[in-house]
PDB file of N, CA and C in Angstrom:
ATOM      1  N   UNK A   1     156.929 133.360  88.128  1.00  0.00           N
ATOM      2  CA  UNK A   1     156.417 134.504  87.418  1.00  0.00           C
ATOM      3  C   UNK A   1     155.230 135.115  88.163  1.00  0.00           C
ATOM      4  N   UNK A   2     154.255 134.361  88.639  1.00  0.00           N
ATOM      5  CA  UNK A   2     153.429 134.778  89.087  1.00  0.00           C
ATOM      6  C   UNK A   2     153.184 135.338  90.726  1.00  0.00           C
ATOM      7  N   UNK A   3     154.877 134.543  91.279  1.00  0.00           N
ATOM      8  CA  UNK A   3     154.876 135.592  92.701  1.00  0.00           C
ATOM      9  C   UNK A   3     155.392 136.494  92.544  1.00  0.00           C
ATOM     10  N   UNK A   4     156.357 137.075  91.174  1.00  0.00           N
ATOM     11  CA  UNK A   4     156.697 138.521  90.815  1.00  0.00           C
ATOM     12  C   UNK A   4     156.254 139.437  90.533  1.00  0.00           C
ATOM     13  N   UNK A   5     154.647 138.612  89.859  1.00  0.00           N
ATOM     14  CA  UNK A   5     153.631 139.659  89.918  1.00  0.00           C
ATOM     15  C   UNK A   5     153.206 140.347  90.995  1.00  0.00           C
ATOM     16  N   UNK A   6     152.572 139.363  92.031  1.00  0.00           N
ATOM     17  CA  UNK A   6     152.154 139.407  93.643  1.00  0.00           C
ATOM     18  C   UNK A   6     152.812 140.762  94.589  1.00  0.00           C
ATOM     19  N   UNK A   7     154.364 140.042  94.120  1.00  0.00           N
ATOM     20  CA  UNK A   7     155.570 140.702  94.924  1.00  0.00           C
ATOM     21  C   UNK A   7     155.527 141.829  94.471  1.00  0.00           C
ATOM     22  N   UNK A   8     155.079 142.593  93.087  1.00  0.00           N
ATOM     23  CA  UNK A   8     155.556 143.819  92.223  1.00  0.00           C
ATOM     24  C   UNK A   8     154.153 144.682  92.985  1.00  0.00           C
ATOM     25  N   UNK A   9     153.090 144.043  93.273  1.00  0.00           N
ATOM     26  CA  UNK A   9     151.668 144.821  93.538  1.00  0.00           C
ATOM     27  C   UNK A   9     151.488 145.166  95.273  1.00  0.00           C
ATOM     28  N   UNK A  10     151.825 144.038  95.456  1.00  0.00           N
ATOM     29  CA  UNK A  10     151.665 143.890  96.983  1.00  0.00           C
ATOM     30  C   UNK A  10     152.849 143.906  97.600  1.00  0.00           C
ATOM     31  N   UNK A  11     153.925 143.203  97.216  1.00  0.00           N
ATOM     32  CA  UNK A  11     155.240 143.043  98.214  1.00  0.00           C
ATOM     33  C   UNK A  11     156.076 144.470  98.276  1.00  0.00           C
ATOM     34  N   UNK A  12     157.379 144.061  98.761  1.00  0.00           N
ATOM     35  CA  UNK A  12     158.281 145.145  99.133  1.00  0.00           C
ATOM     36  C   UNK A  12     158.718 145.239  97.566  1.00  0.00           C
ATOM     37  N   UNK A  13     159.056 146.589  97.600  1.00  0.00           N
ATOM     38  CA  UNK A  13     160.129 147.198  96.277  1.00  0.00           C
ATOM     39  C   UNK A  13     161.531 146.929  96.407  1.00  0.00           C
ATOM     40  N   UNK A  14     161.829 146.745  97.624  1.00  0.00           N
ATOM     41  CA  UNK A  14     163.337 146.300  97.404  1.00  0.00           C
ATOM     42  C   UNK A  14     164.502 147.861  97.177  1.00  0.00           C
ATOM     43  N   UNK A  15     164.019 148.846  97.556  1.00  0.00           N
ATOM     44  CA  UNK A  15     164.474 150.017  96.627  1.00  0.00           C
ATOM     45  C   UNK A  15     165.520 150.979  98.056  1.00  0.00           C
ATOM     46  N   UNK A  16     165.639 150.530  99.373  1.00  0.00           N
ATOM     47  CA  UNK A  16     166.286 150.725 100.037  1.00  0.00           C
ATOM     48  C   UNK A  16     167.386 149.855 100.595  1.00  0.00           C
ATOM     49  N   UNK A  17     168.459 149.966 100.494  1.00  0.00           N
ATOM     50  CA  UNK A  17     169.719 148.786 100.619  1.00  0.00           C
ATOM     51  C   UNK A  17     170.866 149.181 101.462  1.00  0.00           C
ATOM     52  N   UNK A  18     171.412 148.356 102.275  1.00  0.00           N
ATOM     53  CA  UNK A  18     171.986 148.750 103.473  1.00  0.00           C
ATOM     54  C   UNK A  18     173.397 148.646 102.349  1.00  0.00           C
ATOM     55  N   UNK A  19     174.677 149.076 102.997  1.00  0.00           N
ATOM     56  CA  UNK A  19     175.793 148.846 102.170  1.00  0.00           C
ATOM     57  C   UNK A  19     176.399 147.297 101.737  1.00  0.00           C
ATOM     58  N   UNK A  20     177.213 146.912 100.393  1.00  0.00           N
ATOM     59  CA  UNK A  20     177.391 146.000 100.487  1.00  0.00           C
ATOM     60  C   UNK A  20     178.238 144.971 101.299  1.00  0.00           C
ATOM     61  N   UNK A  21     177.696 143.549 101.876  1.00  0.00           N
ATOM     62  CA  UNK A  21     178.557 142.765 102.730  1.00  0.00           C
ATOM     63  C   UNK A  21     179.086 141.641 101.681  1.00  0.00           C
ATOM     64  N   UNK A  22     180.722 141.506 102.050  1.00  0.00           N
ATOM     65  CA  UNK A  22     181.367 140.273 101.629  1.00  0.00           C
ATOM     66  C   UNK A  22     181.643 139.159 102.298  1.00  0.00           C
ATOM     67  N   UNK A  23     181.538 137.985 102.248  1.00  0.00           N
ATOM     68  CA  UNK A  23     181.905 136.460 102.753  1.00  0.00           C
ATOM     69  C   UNK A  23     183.276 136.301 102.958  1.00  0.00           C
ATOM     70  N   UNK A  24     183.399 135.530 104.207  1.00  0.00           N
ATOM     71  CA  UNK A  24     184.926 135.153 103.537  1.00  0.00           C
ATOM     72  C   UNK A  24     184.291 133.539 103.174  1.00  0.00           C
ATOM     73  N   UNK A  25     185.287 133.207 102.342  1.00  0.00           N
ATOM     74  CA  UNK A  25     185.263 131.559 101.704  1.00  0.00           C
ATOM     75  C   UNK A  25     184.976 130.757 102.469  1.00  0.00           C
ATOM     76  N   UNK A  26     185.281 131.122 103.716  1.00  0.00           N
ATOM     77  CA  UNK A  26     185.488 129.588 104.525  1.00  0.00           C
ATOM     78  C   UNK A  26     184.639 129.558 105.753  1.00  0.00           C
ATOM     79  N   UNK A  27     183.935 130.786 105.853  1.00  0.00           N
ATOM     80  CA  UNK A  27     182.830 130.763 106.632  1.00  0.00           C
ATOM     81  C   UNK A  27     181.366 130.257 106.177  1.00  0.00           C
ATOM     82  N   UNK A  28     180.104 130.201 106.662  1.00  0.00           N
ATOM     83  CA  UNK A  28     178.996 129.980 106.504  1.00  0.00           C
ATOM     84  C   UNK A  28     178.528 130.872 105.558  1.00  0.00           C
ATOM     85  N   UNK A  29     177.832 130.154 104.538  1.00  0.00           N
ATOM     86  CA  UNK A  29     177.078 131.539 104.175  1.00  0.00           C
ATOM     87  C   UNK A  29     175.684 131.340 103.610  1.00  0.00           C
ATOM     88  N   UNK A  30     174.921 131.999 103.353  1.00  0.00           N
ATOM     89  CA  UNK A  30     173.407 131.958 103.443  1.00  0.00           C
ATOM     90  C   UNK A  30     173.310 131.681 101.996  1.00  0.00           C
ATOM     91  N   UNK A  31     172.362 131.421 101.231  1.00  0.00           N
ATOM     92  CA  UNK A  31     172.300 130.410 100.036  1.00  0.00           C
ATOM     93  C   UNK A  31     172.255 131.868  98.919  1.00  0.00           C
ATOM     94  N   UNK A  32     172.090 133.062  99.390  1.00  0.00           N
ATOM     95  CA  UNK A  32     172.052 134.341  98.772  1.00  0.00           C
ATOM     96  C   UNK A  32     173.810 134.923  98.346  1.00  0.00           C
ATOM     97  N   UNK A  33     174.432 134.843 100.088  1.00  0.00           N
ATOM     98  CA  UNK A  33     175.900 135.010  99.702  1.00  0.00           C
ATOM     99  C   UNK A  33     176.714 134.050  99.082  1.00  0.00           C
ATOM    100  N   UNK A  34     176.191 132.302  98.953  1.00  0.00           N
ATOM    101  CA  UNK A  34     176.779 131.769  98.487  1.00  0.00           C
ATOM    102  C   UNK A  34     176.775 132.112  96.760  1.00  0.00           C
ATOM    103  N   UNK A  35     175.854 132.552  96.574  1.00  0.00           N
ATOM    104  CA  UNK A  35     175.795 132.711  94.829  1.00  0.00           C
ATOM    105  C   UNK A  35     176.666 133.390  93.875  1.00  0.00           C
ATOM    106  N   UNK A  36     177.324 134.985  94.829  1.00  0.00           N
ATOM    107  CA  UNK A  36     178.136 135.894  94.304  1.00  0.00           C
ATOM    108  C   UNK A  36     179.529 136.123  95.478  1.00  0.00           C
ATOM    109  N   UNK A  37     179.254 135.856  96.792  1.00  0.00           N
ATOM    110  CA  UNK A  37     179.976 135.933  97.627  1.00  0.00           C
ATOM    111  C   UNK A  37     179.532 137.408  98.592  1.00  0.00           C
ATOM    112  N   UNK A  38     179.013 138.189  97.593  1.00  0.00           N
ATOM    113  CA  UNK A  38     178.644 139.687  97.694  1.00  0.00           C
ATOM    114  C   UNK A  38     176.554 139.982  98.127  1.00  0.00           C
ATOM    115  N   UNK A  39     176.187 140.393  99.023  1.00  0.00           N
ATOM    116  CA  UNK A  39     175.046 140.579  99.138  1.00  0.00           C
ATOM    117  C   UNK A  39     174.673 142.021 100.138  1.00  0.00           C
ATOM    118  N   UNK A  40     173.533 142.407  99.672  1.00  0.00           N
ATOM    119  CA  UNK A  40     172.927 143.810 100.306  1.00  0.00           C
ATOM    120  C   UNK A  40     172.003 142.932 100.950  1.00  0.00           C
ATOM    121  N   UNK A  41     171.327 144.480 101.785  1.00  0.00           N
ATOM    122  CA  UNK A  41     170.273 143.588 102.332  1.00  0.00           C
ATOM    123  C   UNK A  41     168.905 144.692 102.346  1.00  0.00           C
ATOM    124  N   UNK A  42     167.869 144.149 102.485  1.00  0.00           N
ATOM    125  CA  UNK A  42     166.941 145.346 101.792  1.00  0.00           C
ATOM    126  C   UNK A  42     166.333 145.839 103.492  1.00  0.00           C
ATOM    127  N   UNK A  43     166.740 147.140 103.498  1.00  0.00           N
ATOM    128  CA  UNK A  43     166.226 147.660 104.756  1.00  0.00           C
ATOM    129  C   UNK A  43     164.644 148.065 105.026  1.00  0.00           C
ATOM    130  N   UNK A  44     164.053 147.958 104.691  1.00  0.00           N
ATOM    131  CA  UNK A  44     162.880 148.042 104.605  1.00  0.00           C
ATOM    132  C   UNK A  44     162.117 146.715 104.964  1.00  0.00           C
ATOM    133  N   UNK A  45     162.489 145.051 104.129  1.00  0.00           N
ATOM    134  CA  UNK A  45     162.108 144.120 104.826  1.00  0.00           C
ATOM    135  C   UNK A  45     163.005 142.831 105.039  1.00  0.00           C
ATOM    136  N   UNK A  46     164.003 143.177 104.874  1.00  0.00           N
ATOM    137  CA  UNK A  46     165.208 142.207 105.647  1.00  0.00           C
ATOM    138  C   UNK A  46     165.344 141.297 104.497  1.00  0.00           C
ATOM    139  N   UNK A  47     165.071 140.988 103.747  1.00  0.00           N
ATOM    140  CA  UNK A  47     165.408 140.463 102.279  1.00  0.00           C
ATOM    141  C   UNK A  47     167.201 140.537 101.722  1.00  0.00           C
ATOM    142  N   UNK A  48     167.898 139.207 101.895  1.00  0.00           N
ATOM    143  CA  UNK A  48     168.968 139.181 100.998  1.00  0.00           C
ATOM    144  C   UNK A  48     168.952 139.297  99.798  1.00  0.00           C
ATOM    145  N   UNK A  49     170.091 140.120  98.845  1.00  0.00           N
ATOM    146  CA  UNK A  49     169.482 140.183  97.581  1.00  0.00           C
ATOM    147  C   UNK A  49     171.417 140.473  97.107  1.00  0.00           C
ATOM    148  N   UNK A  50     171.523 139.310  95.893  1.00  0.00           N
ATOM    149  CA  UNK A  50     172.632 139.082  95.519  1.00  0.00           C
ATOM    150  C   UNK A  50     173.300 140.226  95.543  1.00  0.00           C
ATOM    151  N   UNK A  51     174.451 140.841  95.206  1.00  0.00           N
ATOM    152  CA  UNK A  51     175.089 141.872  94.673  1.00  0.00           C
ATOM    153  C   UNK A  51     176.561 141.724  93.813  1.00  0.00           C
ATOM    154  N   UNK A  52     176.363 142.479  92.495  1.00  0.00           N
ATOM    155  CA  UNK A  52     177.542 142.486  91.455  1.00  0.00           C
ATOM    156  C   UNK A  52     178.561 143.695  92.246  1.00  0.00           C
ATOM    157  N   UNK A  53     179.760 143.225  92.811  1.00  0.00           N
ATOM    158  CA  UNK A  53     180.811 144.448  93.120  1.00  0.00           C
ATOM    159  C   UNK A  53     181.327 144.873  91.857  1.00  0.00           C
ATOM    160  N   UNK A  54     181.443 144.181  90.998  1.00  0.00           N
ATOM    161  CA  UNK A  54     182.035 144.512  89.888  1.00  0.00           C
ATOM    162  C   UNK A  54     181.857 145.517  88.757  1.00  0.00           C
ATOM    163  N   UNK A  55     180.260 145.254  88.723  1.00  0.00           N
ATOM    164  CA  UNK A  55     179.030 145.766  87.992  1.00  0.00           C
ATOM    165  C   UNK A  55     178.491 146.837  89.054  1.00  0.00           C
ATOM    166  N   UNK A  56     178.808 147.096  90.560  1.00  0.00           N
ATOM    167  CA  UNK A  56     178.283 147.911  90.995  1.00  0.00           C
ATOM    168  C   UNK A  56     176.603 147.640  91.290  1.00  0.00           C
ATOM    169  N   UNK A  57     175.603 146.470  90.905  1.00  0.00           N
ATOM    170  CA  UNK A  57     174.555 146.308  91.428  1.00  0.00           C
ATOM    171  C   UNK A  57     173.874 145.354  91.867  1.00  0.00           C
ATOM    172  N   UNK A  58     172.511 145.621  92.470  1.00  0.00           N
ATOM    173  CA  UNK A  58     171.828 144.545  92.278  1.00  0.00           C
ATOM    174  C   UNK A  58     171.608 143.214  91.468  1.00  0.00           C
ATOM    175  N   UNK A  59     171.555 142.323  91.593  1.00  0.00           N
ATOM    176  CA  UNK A  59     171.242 141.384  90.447  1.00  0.00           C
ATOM    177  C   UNK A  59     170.105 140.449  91.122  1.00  0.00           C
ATOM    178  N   UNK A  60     169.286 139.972  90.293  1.00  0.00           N
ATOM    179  CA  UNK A  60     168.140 139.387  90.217  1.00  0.00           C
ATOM    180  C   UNK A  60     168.786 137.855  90.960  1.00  0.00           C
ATOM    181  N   UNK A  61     167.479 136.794  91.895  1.00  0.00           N
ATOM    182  CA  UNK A  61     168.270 135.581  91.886  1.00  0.00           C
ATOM    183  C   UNK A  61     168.635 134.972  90.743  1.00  0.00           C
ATOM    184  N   UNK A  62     167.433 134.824  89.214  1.00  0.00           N
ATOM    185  CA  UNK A  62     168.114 134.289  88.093  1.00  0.00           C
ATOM    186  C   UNK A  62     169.215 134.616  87.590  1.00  0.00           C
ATOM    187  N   UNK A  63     169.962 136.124  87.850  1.00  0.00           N
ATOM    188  CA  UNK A  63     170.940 136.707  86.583  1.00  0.00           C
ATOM    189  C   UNK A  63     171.921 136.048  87.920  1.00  0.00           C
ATOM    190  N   UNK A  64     172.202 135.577  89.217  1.00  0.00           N
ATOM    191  CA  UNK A  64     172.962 135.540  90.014  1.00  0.00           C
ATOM    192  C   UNK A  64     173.308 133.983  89.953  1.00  0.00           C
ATOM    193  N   UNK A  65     172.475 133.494  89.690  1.00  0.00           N
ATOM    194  CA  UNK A  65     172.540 131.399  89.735  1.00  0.00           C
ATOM    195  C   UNK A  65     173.144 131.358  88.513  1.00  0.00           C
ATOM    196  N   UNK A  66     172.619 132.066  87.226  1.00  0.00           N
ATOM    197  CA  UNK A  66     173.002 131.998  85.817  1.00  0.00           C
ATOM    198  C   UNK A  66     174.664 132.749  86.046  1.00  0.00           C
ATOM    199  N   UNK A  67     174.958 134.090  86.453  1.00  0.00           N
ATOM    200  CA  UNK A  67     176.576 133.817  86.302  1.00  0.00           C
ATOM    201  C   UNK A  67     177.651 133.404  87.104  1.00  0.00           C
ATOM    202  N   UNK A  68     176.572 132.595  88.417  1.00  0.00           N
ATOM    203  CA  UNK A  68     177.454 131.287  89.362  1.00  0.00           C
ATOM    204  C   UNK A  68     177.452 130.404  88.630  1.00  0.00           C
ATOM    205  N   UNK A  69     176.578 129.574  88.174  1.00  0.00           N
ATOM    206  CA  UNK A  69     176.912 128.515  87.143  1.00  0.00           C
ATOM    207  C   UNK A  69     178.006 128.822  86.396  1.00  0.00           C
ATOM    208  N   UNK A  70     178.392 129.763  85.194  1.00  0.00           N
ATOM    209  CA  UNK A  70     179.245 130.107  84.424  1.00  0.00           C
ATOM    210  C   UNK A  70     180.302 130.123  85.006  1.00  0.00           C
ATOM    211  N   UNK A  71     180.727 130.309  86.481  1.00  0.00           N
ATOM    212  CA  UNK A  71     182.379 130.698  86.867  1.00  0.00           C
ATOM    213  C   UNK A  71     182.784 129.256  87.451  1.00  0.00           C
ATOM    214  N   UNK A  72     181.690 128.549  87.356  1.00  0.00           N
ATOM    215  CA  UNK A  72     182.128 127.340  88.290  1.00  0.00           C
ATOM    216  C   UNK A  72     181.639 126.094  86.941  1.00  0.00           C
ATOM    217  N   UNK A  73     182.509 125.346  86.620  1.00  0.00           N
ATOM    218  CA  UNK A  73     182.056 124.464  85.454  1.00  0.00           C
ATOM    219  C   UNK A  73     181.810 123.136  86.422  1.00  0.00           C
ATOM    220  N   UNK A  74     182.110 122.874  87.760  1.00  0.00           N
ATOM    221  CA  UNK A  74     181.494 121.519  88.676  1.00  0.00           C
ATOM    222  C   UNK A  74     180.193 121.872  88.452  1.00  0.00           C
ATOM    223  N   UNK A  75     179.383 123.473  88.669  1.00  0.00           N
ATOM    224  CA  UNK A  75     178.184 123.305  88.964  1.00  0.00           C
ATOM    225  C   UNK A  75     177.158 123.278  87.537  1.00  0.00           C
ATOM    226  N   UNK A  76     177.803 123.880  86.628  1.00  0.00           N
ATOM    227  CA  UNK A  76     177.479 124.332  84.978  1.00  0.00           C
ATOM    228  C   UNK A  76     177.268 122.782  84.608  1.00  0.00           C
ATOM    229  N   UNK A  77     178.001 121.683  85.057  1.00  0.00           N
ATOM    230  CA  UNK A  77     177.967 120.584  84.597  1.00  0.00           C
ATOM    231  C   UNK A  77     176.641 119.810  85.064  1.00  0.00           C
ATOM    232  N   UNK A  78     176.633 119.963  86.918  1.00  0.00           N
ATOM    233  CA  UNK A  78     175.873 119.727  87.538  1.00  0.00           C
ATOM    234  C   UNK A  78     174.319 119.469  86.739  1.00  0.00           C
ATOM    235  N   UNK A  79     173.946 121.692  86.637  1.00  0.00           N
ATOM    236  CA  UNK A  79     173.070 121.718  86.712  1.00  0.00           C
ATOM    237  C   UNK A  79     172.674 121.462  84.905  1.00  0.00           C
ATOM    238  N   UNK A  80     173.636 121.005  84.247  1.00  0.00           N
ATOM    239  CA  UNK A  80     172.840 120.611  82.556  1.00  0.00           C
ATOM    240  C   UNK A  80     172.461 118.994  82.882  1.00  0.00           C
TER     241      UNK A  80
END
């Protein structure tokens, strides 16, 4: 909470975004694309930042871990 403050006063806005990139499954992927499969990237300071294709946006890391957990019940189990 309190580096969102930091981040909201001082850090980047996040408000410029290159187009969205997809994973394939079976390649590497950075702990950002692993969450949705889908990620932008913020042009301004190089920041991965999840992305909903579905929903068309951005999503926060919490709203992105919270509906990876939900599609995957190994990890839903995991992480209760």
């Amino acid at each position: 909470m309190i580096a969102r403050i930091v981040d909201a006063m001082f850090g980047c806005r996040h408000s410029n975004y290159g187009f969205p990139r997809t994973t394939r499954p079976t390649s590497k992927r950075s702990a950002v694309a692993a969450l949705t499969g889908t990620y932008v990237v913020c042009l301004d300071c190089g920041k991965e930042l999840p992305y909903d294709w579905a929903g068309m946006r951005v999503l926060e890391m919490s709203d992105a871990a919270h509906n990876h957990a939900a599609q995957s019940p190994a990890l839903a189990k995991h992480a209760a």
